[in-house]
PDB file of N, CA and C in Angstrom:
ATOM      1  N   UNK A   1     130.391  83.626  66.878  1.00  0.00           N
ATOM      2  CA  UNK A   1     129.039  84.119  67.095  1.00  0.00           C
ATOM      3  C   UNK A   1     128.794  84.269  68.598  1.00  0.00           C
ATOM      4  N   UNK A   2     128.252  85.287  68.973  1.00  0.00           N
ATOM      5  CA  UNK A   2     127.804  85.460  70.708  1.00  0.00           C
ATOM      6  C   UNK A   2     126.978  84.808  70.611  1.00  0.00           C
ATOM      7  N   UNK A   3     127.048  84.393  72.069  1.00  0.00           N
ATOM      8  CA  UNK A   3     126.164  83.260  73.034  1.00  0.00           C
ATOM      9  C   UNK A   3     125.355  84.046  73.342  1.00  0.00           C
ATOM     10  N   UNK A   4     123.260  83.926  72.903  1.00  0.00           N
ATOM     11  CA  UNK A   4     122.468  84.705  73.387  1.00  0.00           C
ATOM     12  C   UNK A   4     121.696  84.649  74.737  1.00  0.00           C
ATOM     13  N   UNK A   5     122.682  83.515  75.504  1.00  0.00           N
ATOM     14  CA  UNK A   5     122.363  83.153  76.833  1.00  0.00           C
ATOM     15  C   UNK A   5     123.292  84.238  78.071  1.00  0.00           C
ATOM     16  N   UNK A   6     123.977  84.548  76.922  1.00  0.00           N
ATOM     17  CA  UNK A   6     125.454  85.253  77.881  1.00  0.00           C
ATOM     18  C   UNK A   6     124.875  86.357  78.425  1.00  0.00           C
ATOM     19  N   UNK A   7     124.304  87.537  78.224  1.00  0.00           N
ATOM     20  CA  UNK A   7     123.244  88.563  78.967  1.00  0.00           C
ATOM     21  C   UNK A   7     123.241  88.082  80.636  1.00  0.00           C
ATOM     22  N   UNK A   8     122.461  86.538  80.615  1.00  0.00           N
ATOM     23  CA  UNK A   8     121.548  86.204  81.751  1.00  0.00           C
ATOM     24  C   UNK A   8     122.857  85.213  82.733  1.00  0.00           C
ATOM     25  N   UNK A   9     123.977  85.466  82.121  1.00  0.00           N
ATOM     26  CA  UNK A   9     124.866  84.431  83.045  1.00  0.00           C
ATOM     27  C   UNK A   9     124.949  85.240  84.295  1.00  0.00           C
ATOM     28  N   UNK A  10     125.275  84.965  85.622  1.00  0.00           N
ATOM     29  CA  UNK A  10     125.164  85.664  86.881  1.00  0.00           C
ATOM     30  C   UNK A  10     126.879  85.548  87.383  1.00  0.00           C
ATOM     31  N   UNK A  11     127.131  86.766  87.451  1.00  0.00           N
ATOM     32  CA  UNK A  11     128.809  87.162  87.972  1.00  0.00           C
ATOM     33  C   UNK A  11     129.161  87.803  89.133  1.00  0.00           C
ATOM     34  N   UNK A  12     129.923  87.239  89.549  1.00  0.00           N
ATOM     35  CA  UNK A  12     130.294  87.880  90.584  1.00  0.00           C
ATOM     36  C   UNK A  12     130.931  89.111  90.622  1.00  0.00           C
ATOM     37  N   UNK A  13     130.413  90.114  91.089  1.00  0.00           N
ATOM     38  CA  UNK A  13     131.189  91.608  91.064  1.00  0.00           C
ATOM     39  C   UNK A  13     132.159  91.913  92.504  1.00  0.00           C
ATOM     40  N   UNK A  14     131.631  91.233  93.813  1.00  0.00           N
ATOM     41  CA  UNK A  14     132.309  91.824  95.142  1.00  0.00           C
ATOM     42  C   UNK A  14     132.106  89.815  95.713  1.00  0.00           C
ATOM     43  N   UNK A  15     132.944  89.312  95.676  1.00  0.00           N
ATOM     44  CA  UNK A  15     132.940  88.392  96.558  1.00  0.00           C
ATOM     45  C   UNK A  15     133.269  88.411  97.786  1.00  0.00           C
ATOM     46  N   UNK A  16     132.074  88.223  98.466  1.00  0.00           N
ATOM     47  CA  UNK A  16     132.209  88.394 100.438  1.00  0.00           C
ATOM     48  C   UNK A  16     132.747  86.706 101.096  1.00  0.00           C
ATOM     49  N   UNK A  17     132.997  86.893 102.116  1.00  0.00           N
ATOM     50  CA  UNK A  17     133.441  85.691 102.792  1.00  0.00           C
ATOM     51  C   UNK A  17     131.940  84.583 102.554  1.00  0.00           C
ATOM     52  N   UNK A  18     131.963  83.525 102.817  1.00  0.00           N
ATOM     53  CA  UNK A  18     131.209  81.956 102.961  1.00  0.00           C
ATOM     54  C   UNK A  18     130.785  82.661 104.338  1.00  0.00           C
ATOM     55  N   UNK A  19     129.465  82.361 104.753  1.00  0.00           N
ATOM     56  CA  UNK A  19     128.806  82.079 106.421  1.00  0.00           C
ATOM     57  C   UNK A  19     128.459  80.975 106.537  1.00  0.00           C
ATOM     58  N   UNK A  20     128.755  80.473 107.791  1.00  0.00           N
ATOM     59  CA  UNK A  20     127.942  78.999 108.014  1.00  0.00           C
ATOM     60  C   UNK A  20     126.426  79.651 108.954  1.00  0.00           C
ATOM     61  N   UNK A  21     125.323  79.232 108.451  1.00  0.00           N
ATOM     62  CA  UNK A  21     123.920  79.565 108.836  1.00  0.00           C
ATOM     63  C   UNK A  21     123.284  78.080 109.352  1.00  0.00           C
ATOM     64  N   UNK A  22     122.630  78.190 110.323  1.00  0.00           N
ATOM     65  CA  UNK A  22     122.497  76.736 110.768  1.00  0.00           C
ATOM     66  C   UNK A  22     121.284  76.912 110.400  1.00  0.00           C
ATOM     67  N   UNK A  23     121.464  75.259 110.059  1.00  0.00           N
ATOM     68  CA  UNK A  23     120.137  74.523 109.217  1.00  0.00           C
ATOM     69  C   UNK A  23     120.179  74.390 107.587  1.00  0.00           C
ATOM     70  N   UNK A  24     121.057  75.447 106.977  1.00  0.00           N
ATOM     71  CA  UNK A  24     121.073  75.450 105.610  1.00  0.00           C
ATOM     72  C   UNK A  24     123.042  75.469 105.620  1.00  0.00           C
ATOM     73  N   UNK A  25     123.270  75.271 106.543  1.00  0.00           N
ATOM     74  CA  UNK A  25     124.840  74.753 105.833  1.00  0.00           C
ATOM     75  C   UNK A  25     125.510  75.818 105.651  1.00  0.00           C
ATOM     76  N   UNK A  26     126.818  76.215 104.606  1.00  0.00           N
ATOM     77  CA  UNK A  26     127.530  77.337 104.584  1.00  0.00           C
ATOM     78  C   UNK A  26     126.593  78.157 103.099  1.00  0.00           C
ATOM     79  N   UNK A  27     126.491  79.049 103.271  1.00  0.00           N
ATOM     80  CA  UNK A  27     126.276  80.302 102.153  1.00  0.00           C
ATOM     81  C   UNK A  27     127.341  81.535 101.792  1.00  0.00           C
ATOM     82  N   UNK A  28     126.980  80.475 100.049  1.00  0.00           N
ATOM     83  CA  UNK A  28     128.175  82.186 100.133  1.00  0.00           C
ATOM     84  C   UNK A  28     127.245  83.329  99.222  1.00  0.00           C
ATOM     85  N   UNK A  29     127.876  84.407 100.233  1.00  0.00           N
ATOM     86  CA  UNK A  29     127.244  85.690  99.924  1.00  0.00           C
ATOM     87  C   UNK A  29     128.353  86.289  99.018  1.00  0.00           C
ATOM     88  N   UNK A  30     127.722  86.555  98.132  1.00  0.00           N
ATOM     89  CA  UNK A  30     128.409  87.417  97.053  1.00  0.00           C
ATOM     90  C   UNK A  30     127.116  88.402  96.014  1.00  0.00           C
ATOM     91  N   UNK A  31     127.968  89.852  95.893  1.00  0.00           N
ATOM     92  CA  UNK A  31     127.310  91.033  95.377  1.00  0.00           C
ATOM     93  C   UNK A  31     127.750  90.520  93.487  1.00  0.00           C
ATOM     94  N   UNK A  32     126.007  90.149  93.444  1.00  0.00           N
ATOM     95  CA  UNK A  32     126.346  89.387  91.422  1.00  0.00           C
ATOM     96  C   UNK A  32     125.789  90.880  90.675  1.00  0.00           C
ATOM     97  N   UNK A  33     125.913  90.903  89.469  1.00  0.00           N
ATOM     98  CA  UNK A  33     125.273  91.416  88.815  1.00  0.00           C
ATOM     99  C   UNK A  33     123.907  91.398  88.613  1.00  0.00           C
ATOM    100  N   UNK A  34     122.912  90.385  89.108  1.00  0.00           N
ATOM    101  CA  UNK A  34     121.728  89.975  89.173  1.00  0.00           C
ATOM    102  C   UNK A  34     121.240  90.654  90.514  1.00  0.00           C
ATOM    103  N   UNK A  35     121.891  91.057  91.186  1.00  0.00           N
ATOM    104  CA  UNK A  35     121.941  91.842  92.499  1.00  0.00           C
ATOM    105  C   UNK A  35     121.852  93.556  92.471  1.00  0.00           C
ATOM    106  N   UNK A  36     122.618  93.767  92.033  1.00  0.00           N
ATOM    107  CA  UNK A  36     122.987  94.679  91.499  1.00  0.00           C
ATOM    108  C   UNK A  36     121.698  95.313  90.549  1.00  0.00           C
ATOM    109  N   UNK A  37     121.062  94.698  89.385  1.00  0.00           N
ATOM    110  CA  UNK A  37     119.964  94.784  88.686  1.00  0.00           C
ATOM    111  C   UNK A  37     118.442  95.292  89.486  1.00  0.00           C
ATOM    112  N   UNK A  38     119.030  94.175  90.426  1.00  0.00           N
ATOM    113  CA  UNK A  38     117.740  94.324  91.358  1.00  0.00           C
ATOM    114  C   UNK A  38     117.492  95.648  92.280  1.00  0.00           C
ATOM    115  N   UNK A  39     118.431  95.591  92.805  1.00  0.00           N
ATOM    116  CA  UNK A  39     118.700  96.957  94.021  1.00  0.00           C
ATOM    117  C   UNK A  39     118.425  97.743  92.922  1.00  0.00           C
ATOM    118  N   UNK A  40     118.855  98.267  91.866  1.00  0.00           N
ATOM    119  CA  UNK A  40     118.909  99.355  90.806  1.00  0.00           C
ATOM    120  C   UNK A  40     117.414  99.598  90.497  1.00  0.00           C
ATOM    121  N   UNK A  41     116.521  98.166  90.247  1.00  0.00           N
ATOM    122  CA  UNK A  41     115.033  98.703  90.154  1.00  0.00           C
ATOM    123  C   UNK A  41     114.542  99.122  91.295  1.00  0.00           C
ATOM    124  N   UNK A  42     114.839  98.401  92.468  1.00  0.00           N
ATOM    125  CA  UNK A  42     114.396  98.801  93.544  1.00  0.00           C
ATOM    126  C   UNK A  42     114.161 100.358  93.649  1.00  0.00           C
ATOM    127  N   UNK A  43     115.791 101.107  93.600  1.00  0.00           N
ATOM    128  CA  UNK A  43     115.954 102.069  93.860  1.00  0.00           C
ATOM    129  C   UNK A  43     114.928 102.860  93.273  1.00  0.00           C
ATOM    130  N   UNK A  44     115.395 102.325  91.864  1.00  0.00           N
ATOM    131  CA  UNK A  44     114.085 103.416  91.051  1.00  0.00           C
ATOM    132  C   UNK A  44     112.274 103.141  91.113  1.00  0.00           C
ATOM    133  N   UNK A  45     111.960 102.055  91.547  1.00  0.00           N
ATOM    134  CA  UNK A  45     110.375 102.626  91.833  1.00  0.00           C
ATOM    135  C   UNK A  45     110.376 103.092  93.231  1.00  0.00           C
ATOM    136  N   UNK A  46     111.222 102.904  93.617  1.00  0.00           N
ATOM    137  CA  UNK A  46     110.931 103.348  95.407  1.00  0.00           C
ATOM    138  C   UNK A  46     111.189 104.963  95.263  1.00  0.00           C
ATOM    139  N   UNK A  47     112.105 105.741  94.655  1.00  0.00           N
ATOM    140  CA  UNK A  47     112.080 107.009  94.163  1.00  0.00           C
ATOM    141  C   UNK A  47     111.270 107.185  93.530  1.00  0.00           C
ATOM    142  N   UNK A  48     110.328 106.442  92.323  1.00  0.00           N
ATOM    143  CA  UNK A  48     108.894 107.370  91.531  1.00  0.00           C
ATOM    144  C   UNK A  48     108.092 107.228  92.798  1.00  0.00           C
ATOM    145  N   UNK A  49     107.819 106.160  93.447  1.00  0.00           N
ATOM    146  CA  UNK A  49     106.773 106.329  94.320  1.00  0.00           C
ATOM    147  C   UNK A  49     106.666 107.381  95.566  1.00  0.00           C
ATOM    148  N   UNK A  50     108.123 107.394  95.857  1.00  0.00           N
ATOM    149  CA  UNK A  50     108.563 108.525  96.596  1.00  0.00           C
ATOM    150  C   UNK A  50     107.680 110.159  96.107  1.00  0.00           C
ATOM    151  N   UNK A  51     108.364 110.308  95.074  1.00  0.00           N
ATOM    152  CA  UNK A  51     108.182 111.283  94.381  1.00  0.00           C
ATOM    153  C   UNK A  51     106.887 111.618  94.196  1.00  0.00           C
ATOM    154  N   UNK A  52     106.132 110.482  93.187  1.00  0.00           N
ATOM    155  CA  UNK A  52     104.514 110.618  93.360  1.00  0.00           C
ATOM    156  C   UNK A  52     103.484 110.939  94.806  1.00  0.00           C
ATOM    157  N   UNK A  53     104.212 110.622  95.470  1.00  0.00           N
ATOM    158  CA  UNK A  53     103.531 110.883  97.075  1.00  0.00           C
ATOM    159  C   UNK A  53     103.782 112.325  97.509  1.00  0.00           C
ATOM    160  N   UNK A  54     104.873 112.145  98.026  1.00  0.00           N
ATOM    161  CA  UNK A  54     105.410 113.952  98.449  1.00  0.00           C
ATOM    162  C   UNK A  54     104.947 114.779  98.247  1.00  0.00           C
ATOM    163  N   UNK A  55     104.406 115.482  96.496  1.00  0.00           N
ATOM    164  CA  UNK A  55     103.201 116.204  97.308  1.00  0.00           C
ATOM    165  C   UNK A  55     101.563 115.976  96.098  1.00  0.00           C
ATOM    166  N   UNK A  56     101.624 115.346  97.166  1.00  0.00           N
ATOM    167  CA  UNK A  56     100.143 115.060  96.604  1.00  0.00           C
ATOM    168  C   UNK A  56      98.666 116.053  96.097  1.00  0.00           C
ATOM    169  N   UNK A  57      98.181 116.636  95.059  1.00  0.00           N
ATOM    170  CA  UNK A  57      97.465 117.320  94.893  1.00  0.00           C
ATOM    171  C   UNK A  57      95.918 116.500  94.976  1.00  0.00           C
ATOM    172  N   UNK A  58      94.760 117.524  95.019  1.00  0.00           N
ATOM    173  CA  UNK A  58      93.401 116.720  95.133  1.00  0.00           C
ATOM    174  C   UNK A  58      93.445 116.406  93.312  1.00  0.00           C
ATOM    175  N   UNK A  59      93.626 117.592  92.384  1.00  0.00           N
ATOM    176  CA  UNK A  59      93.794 117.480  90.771  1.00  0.00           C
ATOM    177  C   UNK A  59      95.022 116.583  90.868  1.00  0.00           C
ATOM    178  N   UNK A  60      95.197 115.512  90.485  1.00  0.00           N
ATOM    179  CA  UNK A  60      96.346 115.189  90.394  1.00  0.00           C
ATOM    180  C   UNK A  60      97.247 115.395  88.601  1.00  0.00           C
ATOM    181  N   UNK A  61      98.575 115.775  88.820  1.00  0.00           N
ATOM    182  CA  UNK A  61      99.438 116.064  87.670  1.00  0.00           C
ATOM    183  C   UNK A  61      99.483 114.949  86.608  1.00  0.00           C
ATOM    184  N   UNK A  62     100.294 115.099  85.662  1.00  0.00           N
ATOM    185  CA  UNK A  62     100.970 113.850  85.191  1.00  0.00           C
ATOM    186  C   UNK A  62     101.524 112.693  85.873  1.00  0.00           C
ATOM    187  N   UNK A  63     102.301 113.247  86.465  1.00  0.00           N
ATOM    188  CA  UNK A  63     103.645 112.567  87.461  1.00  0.00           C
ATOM    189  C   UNK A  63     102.580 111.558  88.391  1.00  0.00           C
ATOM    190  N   UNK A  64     101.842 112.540  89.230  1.00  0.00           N
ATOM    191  CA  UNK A  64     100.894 111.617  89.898  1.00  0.00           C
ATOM    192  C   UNK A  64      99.902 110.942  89.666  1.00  0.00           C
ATOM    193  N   UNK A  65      99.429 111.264  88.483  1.00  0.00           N
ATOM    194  CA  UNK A  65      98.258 110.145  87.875  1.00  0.00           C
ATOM    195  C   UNK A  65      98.822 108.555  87.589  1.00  0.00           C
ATOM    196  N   UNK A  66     100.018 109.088  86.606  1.00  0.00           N
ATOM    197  CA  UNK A  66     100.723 107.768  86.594  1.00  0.00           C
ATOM    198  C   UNK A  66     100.930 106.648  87.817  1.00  0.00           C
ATOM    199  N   UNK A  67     101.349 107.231  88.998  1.00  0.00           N
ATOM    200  CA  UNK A  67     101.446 106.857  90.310  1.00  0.00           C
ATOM    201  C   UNK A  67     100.084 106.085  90.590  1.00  0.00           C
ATOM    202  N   UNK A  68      98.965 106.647  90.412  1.00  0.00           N
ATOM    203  CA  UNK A  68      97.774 106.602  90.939  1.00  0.00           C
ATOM    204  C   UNK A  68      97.436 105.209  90.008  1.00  0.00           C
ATOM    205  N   UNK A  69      97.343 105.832  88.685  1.00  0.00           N
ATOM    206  CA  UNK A  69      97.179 104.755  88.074  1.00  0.00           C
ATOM    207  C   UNK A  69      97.609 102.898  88.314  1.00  0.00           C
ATOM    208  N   UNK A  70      98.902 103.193  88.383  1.00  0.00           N
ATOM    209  CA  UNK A  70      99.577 101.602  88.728  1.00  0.00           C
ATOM    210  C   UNK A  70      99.240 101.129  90.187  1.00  0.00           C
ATOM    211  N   UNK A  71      98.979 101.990  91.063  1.00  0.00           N
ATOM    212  CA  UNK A  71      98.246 101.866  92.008  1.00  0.00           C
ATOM    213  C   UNK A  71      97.041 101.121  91.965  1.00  0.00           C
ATOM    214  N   UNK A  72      96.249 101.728  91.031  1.00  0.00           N
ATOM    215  CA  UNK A  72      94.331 101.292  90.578  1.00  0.00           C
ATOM    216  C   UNK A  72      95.005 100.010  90.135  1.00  0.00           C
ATOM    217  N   UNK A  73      95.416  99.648  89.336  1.00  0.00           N
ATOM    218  CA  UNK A  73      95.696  98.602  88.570  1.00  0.00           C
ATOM    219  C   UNK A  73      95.953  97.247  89.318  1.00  0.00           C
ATOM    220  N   UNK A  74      97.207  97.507  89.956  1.00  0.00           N
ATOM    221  CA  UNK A  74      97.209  96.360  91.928  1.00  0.00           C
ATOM    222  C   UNK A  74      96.842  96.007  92.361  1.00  0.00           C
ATOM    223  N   UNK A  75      96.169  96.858  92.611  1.00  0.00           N
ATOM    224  CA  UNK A  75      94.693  97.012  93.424  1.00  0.00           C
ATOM    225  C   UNK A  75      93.786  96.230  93.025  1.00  0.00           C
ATOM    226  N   UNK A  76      93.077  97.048  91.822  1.00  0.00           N
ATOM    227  CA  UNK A  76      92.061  95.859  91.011  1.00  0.00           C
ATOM    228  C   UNK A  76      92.509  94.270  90.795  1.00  0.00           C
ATOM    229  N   UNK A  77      93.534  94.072  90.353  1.00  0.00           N
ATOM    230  CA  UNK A  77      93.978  92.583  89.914  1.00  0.00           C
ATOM    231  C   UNK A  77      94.034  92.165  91.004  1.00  0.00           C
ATOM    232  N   UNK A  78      94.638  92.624  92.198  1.00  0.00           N
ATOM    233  CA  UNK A  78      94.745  91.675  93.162  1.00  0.00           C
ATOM    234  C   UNK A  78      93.294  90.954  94.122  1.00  0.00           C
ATOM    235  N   UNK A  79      92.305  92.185  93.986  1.00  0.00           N
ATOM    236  CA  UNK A  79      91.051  92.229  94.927  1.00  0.00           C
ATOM    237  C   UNK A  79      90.203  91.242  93.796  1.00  0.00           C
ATOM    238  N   UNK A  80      90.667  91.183  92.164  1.00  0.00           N
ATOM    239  CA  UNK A  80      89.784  90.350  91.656  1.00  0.00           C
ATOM    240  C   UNK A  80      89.733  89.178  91.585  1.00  0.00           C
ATOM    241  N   UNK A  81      91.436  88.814  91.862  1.00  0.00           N
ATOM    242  CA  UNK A  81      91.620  87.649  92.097  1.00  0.00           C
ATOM    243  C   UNK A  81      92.063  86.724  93.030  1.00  0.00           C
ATOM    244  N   UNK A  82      92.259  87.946  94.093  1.00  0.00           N
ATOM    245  CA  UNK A  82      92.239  87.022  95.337  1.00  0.00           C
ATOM    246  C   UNK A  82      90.565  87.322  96.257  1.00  0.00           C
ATOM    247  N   UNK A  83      90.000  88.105  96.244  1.00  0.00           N
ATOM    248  CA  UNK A  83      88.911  88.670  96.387  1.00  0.00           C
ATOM    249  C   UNK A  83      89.187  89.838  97.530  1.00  0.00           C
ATOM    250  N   UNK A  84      87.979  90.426  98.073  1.00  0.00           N
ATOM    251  CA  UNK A  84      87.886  91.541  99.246  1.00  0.00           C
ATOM    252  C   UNK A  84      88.878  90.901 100.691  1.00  0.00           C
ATOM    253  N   UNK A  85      88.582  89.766 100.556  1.00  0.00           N
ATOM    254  CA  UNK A  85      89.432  89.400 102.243  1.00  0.00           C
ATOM    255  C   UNK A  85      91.477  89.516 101.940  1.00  0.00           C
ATOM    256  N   UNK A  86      91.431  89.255 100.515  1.00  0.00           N
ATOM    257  CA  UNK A  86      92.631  89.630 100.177  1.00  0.00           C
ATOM    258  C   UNK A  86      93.781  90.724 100.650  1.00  0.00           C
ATOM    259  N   UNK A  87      93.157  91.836 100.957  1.00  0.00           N
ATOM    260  CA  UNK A  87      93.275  92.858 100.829  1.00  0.00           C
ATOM    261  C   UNK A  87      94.668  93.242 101.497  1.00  0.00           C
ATOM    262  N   UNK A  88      94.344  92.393 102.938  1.00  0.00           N
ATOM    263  CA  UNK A  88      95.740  92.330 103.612  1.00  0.00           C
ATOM    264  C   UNK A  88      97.028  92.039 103.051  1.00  0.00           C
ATOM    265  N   UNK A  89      97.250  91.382 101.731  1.00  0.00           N
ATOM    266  CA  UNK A  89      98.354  90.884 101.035  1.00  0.00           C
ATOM    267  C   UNK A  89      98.685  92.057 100.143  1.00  0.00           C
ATOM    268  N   UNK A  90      97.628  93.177  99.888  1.00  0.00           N
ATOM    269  CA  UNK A  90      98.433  94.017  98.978  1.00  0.00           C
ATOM    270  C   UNK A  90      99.567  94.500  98.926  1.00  0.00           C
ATOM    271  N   UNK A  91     100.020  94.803 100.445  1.00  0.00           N
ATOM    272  CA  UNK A  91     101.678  95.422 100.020  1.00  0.00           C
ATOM    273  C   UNK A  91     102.361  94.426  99.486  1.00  0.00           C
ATOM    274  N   UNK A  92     102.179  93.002  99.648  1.00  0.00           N
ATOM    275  CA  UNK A  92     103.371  92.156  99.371  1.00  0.00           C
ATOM    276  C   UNK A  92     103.264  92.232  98.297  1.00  0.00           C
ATOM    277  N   UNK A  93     102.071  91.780  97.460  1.00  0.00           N
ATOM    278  CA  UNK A  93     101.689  91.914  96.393  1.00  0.00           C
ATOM    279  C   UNK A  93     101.780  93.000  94.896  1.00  0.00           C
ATOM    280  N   UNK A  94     101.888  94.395  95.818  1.00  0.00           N
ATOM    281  CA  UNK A  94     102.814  95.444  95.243  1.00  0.00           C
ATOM    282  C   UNK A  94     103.948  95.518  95.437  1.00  0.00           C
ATOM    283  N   UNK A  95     104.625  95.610  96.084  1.00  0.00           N
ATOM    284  CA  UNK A  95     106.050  95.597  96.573  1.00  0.00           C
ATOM    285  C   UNK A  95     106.509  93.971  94.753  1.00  0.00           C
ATOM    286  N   UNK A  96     105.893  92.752  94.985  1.00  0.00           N
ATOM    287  CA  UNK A  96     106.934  92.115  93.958  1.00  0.00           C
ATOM    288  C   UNK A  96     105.866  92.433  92.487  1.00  0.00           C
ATOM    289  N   UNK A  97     104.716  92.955  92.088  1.00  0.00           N
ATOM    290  CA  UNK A  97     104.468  93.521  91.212  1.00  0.00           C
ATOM    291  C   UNK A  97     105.584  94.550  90.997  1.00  0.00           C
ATOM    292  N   UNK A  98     105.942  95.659  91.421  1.00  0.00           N
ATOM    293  CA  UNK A  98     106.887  96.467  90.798  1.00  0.00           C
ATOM    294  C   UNK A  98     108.028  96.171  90.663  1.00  0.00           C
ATOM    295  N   UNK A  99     108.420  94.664  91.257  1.00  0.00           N
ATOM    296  CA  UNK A  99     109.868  94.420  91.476  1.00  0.00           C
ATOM    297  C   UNK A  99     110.090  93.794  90.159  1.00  0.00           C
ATOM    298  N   UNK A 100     109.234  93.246  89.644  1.00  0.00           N
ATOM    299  CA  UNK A 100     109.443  92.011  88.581  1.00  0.00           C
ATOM    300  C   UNK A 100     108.880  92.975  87.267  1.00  0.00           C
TER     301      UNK A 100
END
């Protein structure tokens, strides 16, 4: 029977050399599949958002409403719950909303 944990095990695809980093000891850097996952979403909202921007109409399309939309949405949750002085945190705040 497969292991339904096996999906989420983390592998190494490109093993890079160990660095020693002072203060935290040696790290090893290695390109996992969990890495890999990530950069891959990255890529792809950073291209819709790309895309949704570039050319921007005052009517906005499909393509860009959607954009707009998840935008409103950020926006709102974040200003409701961190309040108006918040505001300054939105990129971070979008940036790991779309990441996750």
């Amino acid at each position: 029977m497969a292991d339904p944990i096996y999906q989420f095990k983390v592998k190494t695809l490109v093993d890079l050399p160990d660095v020693a980093v002072p203060g935290l000891g040696v790290v090893d850097l290695a390109f996992t599949n969990s890495h890999l996952a990530m950069t891959v979403a990255f890529l792809l909202m950073a291209g819709f958002m790309q895309a949704v921007t570039s050319r921007a109409q005052i009517v906005p399309g499909r393509f860009q409403a959607a954009g707009e939309q998840i935008f409103g949405l950020i926006d709102n949750v974040t200003e409701s719950i961190i309040g108006h002085d918040g505001r300054k945190y939105f990129p971070f705040v979008f940036t790991l909303f779309l990441l996750i």
